[in-house]
Protein backbone atom coordinates (compact mmCIF):
# COMPACT_ATOMS: atom_id res chain seq x y z
CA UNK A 1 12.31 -13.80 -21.45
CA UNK A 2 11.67 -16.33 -23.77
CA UNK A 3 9.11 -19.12 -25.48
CA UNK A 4 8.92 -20.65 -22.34
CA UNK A 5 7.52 -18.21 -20.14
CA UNK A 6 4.78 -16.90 -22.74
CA UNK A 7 3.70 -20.75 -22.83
CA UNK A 8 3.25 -20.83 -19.44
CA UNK A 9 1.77 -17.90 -19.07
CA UNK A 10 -2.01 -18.63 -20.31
CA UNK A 11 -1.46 -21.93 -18.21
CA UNK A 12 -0.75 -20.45 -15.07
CA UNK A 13 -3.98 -17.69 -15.42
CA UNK A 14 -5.65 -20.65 -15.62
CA UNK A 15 -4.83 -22.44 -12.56
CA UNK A 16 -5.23 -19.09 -10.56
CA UNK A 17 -9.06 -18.20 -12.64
CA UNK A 18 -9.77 -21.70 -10.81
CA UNK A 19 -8.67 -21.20 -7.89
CA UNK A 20 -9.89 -17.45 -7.71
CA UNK A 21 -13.71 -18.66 -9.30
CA UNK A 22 -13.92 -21.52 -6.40
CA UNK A 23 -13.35 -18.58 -4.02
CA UNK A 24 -15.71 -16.30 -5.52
CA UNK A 25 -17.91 -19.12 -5.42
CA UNK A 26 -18.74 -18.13 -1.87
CA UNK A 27 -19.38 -14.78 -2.61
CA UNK A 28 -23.32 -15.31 -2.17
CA UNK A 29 -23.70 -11.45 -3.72
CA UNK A 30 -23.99 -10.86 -7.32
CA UNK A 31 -22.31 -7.85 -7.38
CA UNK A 32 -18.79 -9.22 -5.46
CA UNK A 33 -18.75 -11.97 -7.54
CA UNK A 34 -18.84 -9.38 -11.04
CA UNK A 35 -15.83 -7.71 -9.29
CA UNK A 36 -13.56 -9.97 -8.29
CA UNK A 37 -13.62 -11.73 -11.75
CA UNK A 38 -13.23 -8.11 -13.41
CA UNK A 39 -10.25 -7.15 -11.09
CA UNK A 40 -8.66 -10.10 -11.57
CA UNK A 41 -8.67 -9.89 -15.60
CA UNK A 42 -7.56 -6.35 -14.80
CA UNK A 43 -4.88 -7.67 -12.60
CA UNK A 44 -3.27 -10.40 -15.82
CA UNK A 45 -2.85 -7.53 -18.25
CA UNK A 46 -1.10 -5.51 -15.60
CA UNK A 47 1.30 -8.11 -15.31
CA UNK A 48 1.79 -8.30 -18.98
CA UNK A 49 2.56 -4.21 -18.67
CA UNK A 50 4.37 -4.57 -16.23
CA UNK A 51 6.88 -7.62 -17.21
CA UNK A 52 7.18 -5.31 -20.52
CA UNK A 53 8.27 -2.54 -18.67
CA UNK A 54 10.79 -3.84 -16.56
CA UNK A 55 12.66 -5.75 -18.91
CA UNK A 56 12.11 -3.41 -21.80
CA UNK A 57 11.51 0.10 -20.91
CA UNK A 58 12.65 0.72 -17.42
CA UNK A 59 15.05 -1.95 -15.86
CA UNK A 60 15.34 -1.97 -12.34
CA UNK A 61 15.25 -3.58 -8.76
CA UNK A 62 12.09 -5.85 -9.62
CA UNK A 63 14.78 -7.34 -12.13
CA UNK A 64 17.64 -6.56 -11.88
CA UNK A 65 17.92 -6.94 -7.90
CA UNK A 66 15.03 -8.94 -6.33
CA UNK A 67 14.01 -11.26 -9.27
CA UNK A 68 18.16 -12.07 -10.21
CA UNK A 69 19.06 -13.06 -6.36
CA UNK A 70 15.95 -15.09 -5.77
CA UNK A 71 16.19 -17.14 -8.77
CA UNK A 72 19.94 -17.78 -8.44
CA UNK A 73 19.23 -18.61 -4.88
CA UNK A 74 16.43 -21.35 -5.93
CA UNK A 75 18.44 -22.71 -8.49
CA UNK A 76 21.49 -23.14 -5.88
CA UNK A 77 18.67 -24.93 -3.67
CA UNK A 78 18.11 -27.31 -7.10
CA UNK A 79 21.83 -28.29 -6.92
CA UNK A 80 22.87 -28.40 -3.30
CA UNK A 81 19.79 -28.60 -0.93
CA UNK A 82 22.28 -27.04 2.34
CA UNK A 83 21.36 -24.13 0.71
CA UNK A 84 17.90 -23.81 1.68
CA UNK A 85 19.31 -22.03 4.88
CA UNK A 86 19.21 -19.09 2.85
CA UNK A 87 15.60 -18.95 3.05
CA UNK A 88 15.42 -18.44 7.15
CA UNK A 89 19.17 -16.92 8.02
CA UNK A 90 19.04 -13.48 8.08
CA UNK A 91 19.68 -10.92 5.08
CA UNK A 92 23.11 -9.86 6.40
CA UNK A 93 24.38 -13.56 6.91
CA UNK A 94 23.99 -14.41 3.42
CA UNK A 95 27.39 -14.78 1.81
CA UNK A 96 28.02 -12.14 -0.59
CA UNK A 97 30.68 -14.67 -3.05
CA UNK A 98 27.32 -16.29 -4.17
CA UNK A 99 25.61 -13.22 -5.52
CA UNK A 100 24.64 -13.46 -9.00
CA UNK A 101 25.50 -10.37 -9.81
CA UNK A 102 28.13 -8.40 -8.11
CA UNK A 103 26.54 -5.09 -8.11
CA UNK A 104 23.87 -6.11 -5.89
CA UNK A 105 26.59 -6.12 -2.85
CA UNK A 106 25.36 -4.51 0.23
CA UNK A 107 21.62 -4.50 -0.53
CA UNK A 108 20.85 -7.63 1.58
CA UNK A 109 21.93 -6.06 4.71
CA UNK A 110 18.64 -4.46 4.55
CA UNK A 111 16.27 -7.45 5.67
CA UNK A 112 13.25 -5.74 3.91
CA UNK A 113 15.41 -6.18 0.32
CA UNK A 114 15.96 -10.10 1.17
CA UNK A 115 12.51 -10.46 2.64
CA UNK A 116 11.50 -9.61 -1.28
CA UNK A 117 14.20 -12.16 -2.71
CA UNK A 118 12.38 -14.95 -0.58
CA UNK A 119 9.63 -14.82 -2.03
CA UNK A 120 10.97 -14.41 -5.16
CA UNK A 121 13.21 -18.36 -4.75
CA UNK A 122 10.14 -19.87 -2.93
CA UNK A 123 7.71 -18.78 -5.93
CA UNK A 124 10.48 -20.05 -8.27
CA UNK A 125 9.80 -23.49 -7.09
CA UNK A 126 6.16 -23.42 -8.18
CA UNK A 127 7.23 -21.14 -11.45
CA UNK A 128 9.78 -22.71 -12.64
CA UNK A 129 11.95 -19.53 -11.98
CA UNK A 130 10.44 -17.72 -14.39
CA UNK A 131 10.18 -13.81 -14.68
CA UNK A 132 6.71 -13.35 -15.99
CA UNK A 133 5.36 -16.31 -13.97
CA UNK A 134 6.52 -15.03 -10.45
CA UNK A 135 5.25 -11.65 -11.55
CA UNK A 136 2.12 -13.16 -11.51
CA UNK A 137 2.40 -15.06 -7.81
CA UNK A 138 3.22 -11.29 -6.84
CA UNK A 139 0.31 -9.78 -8.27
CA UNK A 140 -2.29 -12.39 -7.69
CA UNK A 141 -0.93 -12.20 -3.77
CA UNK A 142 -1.49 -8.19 -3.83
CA UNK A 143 -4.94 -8.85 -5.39
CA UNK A 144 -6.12 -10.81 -2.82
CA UNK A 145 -5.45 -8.02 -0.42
CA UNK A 146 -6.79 -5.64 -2.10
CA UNK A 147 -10.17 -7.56 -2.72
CA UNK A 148 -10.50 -7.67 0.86
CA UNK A 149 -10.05 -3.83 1.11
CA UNK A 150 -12.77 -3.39 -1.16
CA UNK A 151 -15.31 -6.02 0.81
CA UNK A 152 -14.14 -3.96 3.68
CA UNK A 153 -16.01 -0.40 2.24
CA UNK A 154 -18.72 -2.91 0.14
CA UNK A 155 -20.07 -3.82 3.26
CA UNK A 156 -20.54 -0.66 4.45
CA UNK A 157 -21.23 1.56 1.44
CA UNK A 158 -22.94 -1.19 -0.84
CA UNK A 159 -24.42 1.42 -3.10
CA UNK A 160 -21.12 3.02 -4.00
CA UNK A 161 -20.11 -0.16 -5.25
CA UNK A 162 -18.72 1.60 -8.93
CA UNK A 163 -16.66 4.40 -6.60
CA UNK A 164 -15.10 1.44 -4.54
CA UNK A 165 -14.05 -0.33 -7.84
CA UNK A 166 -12.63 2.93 -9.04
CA UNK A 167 -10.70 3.64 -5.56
CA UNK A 168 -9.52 0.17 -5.26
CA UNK A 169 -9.71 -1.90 -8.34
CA UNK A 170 -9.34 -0.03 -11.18
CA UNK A 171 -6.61 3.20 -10.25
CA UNK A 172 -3.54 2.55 -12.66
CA UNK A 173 -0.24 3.28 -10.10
CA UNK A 174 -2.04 0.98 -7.78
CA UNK A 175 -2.55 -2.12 -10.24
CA UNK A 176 0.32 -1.60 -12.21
CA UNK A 177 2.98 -0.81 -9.26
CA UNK A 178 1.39 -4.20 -7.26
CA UNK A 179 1.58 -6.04 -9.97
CA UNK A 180 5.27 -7.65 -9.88
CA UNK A 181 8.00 -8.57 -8.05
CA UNK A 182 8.41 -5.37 -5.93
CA UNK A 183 7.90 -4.48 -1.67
CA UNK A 184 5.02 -2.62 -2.59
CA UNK A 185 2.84 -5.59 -4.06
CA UNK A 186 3.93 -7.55 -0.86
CA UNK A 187 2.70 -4.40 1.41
CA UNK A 188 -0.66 -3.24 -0.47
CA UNK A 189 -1.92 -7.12 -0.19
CA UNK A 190 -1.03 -7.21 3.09
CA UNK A 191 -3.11 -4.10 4.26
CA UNK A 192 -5.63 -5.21 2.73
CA UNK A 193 -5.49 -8.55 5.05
CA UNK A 194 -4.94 -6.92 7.98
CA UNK A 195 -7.84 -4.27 7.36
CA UNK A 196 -10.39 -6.79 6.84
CA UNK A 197 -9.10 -9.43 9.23
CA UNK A 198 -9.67 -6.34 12.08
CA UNK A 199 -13.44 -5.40 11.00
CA UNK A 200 -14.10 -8.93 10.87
CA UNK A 201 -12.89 -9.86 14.18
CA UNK A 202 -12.81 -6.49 16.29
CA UNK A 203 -16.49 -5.25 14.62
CA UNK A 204 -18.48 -7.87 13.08
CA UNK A 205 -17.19 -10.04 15.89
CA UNK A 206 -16.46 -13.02 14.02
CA UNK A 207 -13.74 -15.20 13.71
CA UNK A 208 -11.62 -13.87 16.39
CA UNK A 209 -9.27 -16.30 16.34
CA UNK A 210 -8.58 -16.82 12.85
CA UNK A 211 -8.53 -13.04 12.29
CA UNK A 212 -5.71 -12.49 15.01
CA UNK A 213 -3.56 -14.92 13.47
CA UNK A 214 -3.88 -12.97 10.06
CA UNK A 215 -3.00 -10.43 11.79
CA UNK A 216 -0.19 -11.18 13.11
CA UNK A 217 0.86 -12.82 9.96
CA UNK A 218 0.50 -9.66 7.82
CA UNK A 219 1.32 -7.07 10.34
CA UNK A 220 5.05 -9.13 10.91
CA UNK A 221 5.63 -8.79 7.07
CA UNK A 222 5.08 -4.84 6.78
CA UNK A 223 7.23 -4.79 10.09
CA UNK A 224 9.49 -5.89 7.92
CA UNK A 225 9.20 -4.90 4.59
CA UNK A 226 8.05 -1.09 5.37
CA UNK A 227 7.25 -0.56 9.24
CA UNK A 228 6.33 3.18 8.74
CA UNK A 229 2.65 1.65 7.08
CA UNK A 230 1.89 0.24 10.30
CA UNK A 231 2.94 2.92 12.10
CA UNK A 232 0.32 5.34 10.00
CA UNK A 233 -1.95 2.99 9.56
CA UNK A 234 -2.55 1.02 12.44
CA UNK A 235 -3.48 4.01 15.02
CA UNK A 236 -6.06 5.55 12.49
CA UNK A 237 -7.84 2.29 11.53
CA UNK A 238 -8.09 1.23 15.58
CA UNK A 239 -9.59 5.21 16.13
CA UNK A 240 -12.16 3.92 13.33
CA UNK A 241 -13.02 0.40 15.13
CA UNK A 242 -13.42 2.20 18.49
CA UNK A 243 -15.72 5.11 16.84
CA UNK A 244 -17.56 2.50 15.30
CA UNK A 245 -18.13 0.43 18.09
CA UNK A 246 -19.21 3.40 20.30
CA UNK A 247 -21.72 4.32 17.48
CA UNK A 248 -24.16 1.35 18.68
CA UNK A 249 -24.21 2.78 22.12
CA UNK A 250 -27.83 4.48 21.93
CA UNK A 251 -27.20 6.74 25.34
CA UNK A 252 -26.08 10.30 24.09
CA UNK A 253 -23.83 11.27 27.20
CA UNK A 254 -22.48 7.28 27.66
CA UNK A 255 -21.25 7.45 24.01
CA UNK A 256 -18.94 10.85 24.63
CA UNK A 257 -17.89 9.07 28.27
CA UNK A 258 -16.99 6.07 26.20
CA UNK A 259 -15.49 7.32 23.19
CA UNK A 260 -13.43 9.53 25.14
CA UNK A 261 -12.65 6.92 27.54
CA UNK A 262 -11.38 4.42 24.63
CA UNK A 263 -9.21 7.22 22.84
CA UNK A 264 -7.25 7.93 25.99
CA UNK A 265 -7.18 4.54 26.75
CA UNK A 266 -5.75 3.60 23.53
CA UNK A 267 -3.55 6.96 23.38
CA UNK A 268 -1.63 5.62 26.42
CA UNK A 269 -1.69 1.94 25.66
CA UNK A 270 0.39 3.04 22.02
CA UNK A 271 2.36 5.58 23.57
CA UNK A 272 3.73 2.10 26.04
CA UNK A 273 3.47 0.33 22.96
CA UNK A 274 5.66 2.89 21.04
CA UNK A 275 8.26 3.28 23.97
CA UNK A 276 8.81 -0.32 24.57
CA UNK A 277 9.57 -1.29 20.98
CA UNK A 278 11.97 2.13 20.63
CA UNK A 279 14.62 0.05 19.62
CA UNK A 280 12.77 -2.20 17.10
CA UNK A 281 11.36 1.21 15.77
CA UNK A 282 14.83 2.20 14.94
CA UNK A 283 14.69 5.37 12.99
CA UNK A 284 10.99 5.77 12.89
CA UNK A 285 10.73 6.25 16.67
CA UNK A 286 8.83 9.19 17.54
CA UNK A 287 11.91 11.00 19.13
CA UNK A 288 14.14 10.77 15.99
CA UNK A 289 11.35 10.59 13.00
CA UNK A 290 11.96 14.18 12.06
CA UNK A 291 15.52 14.00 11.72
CA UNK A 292 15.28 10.53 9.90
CA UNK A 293 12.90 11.73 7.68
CA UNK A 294 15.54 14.64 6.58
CA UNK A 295 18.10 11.96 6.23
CA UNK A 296 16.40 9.47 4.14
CA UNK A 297 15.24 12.29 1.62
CA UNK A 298 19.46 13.06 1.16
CA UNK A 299 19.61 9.14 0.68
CA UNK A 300 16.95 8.70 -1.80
CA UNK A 301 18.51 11.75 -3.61
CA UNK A 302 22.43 10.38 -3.62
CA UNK A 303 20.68 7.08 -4.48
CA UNK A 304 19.40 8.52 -7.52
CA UNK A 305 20.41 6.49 -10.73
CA UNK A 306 22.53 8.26 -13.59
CA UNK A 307 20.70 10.03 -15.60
CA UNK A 308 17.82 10.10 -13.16
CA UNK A 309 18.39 13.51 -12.22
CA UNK A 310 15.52 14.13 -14.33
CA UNK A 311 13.03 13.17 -12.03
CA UNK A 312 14.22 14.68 -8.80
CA UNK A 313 12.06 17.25 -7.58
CA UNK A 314 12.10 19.87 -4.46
CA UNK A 315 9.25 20.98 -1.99
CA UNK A 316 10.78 24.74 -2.30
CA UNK A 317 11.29 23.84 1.94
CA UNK A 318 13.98 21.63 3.53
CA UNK A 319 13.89 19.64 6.63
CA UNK A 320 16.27 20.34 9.00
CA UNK A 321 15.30 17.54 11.62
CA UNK A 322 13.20 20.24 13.46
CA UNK A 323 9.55 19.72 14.02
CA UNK A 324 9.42 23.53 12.88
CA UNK A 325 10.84 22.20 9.22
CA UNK A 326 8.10 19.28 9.01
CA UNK A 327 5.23 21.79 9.48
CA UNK A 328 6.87 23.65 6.94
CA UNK A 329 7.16 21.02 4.79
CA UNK A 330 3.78 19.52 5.28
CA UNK A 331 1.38 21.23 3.10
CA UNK A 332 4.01 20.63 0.26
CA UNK A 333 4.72 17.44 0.62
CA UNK A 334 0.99 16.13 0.94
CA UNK A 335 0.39 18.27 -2.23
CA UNK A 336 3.44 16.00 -3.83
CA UNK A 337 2.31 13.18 -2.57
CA UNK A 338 -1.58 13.07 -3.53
CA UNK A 339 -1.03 15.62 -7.02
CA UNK A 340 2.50 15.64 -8.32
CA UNK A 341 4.39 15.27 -10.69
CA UNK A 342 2.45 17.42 -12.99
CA UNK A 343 1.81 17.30 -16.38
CA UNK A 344 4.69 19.73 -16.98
CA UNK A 345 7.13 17.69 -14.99
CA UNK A 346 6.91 14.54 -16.05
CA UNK A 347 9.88 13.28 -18.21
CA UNK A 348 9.51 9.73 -18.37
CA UNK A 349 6.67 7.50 -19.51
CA UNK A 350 5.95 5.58 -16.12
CA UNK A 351 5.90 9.54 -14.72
CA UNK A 352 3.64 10.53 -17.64
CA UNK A 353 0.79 8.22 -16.80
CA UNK A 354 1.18 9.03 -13.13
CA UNK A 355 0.77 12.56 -13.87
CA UNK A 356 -2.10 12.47 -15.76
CA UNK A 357 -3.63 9.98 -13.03
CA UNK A 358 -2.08 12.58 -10.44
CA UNK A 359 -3.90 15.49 -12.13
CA UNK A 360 -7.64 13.56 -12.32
CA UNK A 361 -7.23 13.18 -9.04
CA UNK A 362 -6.63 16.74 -8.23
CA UNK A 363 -9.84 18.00 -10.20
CA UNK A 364 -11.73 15.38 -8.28
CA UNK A 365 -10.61 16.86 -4.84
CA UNK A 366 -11.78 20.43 -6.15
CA UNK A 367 -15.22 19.06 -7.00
CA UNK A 368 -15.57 17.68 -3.99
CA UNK A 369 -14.68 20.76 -2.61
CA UNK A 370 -16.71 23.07 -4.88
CA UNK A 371 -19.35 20.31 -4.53
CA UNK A 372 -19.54 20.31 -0.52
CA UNK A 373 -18.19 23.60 0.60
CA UNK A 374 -15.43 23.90 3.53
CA UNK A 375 -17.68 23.83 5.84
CA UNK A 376 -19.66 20.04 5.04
CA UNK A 377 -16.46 19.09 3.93
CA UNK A 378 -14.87 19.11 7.48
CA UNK A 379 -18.35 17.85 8.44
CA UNK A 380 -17.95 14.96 6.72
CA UNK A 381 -14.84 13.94 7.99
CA UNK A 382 -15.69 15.16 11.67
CA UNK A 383 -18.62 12.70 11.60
CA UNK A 384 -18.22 9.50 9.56
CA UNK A 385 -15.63 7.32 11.40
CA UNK A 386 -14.54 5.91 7.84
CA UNK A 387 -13.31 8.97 6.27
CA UNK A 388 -11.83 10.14 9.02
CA UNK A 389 -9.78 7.61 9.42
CA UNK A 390 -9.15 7.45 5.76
CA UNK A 391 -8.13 10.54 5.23
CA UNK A 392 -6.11 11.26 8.40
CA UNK A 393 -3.97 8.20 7.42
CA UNK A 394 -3.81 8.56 3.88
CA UNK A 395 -2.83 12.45 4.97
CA UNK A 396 0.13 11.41 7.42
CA UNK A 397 1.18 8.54 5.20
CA UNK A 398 1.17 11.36 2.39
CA UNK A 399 3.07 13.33 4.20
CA UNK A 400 6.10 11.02 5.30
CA UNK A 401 6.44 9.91 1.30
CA UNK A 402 6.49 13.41 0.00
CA UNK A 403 9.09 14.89 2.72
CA UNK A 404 11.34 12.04 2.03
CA UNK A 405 11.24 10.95 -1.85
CA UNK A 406 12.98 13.76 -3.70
CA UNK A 407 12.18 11.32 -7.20
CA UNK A 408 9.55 11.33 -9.26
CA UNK A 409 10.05 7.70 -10.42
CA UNK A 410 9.98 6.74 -6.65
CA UNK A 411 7.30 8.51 -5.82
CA UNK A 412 5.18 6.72 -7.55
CA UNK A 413 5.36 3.72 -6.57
CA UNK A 414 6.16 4.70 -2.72
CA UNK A 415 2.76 6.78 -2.94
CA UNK A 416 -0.06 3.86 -3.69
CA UNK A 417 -0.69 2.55 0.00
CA UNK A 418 -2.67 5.81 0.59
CA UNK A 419 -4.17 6.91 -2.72
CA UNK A 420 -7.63 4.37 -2.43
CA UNK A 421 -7.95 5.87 1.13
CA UNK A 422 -8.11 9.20 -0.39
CA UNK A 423 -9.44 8.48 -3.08
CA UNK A 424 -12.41 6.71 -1.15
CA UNK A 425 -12.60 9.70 1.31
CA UNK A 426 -13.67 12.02 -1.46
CA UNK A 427 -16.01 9.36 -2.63
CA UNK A 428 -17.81 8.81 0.62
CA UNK A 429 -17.79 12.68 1.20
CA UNK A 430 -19.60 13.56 -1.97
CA UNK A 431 -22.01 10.49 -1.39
CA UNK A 432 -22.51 12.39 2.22
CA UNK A 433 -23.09 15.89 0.89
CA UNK A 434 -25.68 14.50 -1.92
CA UNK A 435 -27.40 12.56 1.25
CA UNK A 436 -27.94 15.84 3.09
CA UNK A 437 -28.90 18.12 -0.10
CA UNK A 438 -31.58 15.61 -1.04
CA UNK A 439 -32.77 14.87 2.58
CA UNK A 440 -32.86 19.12 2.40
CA UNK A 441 -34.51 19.52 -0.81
CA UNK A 442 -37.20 16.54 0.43
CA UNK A 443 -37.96 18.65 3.36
């Protein structure tokens, strides 16, 4: 990096404070507004942190892979513009004699890695292809998601605005692995769309139209970039609209008729869904996931860079492809997933922070625990359509990442779709518990 880029920097914050403070503009609600101007200070020294780290501390695919092939590709647009076919031809028709740098042979055949580099060459045009600046364009499009997310539990849960911030906002993987040129700030910002553009238009009943079309939109982009989130994801979140919807129906034995009638319904209506698109699925069909799932951990593991060994880790059970094996393996890997690596573990300073974020995180779940009891615990989630659905997806999605990863460094990043979910759940529990208790102690 050089002059340049840290010139530009304070220009581009700028133009994006202006264009984020004429959106918050319509934020009619004090407390929004205070929120999305915090996150989004929060967001600009992330991307500081996180230029520093991949160029300095830690390089790797954000630089080295995606940021390298996009900017080569925009500046081959610059001198011959036949080359803007690279921007809609498939991954695996690009021609590998105009790679920038050699070693990166072989990752475009994966359309989710080229998806990435497009962004990276059309942001380049409006960046000048510059490192830091794009970095920016990646986290600034993740923040928007995630903004959303958080209007999504605001408008339900307006008193717990401080826990939202915390769950959303403020958790350190989350900003600081969506906050550059990686899949994951592409996927988080994208949930985040799709989660509010579905309570808007499927709830609130507003906007239908518009909200479909975002949809759509978003939902094609994690096809592509990682289709396993919408597989997790998607299922849970529609359980949550149909719950909710039922909820307004004020005739005790006509809610159960309904709600049970709208599960099976949609039970049957994704199981068509699931066996028609089979072959778009690929491996993350339901009749192969298990023995996917055994071969993508062996992947990540040979994939392991030298000297990484470090920061491979093992569940103590291995998955053999059997459904027997992912039982197993469950408990483990959701442990992994939501608490590890531990203190003790960590070997790196990217790991390091996690850990320590990992280990808060774990002393919050046994408070909640301690705080509620088993028993209003499962409650909770029984009964509140929102953390239900947060926590069984957060709980699946925790459970695919920590069979497969075998690396610390991985895990980290791979983990951060879920952790606000959970995070939230525990939140929204312990608001429920204090409800009752005081509604008790009242009576």
């Amino acid at each position: 990096m050089g002059f340049l880029e840290f010139f530009l920097f304070p220009i581009y914050v700028a133009l994006f404070y202006f264009i984020f403070s004429a959106r918050r503009k319509n934020y009619n609600d004090p407390v929004l507004r205070y929120y999305h101007k915090q996150g989004f200070w929060i967001r600009v020294l992330a991307v500081l942190a996180f230029t520093f780290f991949n160029t300095v501390l830690s390089v790797g695919d954000s630089f080295v892979l995606y940021y390298t092939e996009g900017a080569n590709i925009y500046r081959m647009i610059l001198g011959d513009a036949s080359h803007i076919k690279w921007l809609y031809l498939p991954g695996p028709d690009f021609d590998q004699t105009l790679l920038k740098n050699h070693m990166n042979r072989g990752y475009f055949r994966a359309e989710n890695n080229y998806m990435v580099v497009r962004f990276v060459t059309v942001f380049s045009f409006f960046s000048f292809g510059k490192y830091l600046i794009i970095n920016l364009f990646f986290s600034m499009f993740a923040y928007s998601g995630l903004f959303r997310l958080y209007r999504f539990f605001y408008d339900q849960y307006k008193h717990l605005h401080k826990q939202i911030a915390i769950a959303i906002l403020y958790l350190p993987t989350l900003v600081f692995w969506s906050s550059g040129i990686l899949k994951d700030s592409i996927c988080i910002g994208a949930l985040g769309w799709i989660t509010y553009a579905l309570y808007e238009g499927f709830y609130l009943k507003k906007d239908l139209l518009k909200n479909i079309v975002i949809v759509f939109i978003f939902g094609y982009l994690l096809a592509v970039l990682k289709i396993y989130i919408l597989i997790s994801y998607v299922p849970f979140f529609i359980l949550y609209l149909i719950l909710k919807n039922v909820s307004t129906v004020k005739n005790s034995f006509l809610k159960w008729i309904l709600g049970l009638a709208l599960i099976a319904g949609s039970i049957f209506a994704g199981q068509q869904v699931m066996a028609n698109l089979s072959d778009e699925l690929g491996s993350y069909s339901p009749d192969t996931i298990t023995d996917q799932m055994d071969k993508k951990r062996d992947s990540y593991r040979d994939q392991s860079a030298p000297g990484g060994g470090d920061s491979n880790f093992s569940l103590g059970v291995e998955i053999d492809g059997s459904m027997t094996s992912l039982l197993k393996v469950a408990p483990a890997a959701v442990i992994a997933t939501f608490f590890r690596p531990f203190i003790w573990e960590s070997r790196k300073i990217s790991t390091l922070l996690s850990s320590l974020e990992s280990m808060m995180i774990m002393f919050f779940t046994l408070f909640v625990l301690f705080k509620a009891g088993i028993k209003q615990f499962i409650l909770a989630i029984r009964k509140d359509p929102v953390i239900l659905y947060c926590i069984l997806f957060s709980v699946l999605f925790g459970l695919f990442v920590g069979a497969t990863t075998p690396n610390f460094g991985s895990l980290v990043r791979y983990k951060i779709p879920c952790m606000p979910f959970y995070v939230m759940a525990l939140f929204l529990i312990l608001d429920r518990v204090k409800k009752i208790k005081s509604s008790q102690a009242v009576a």
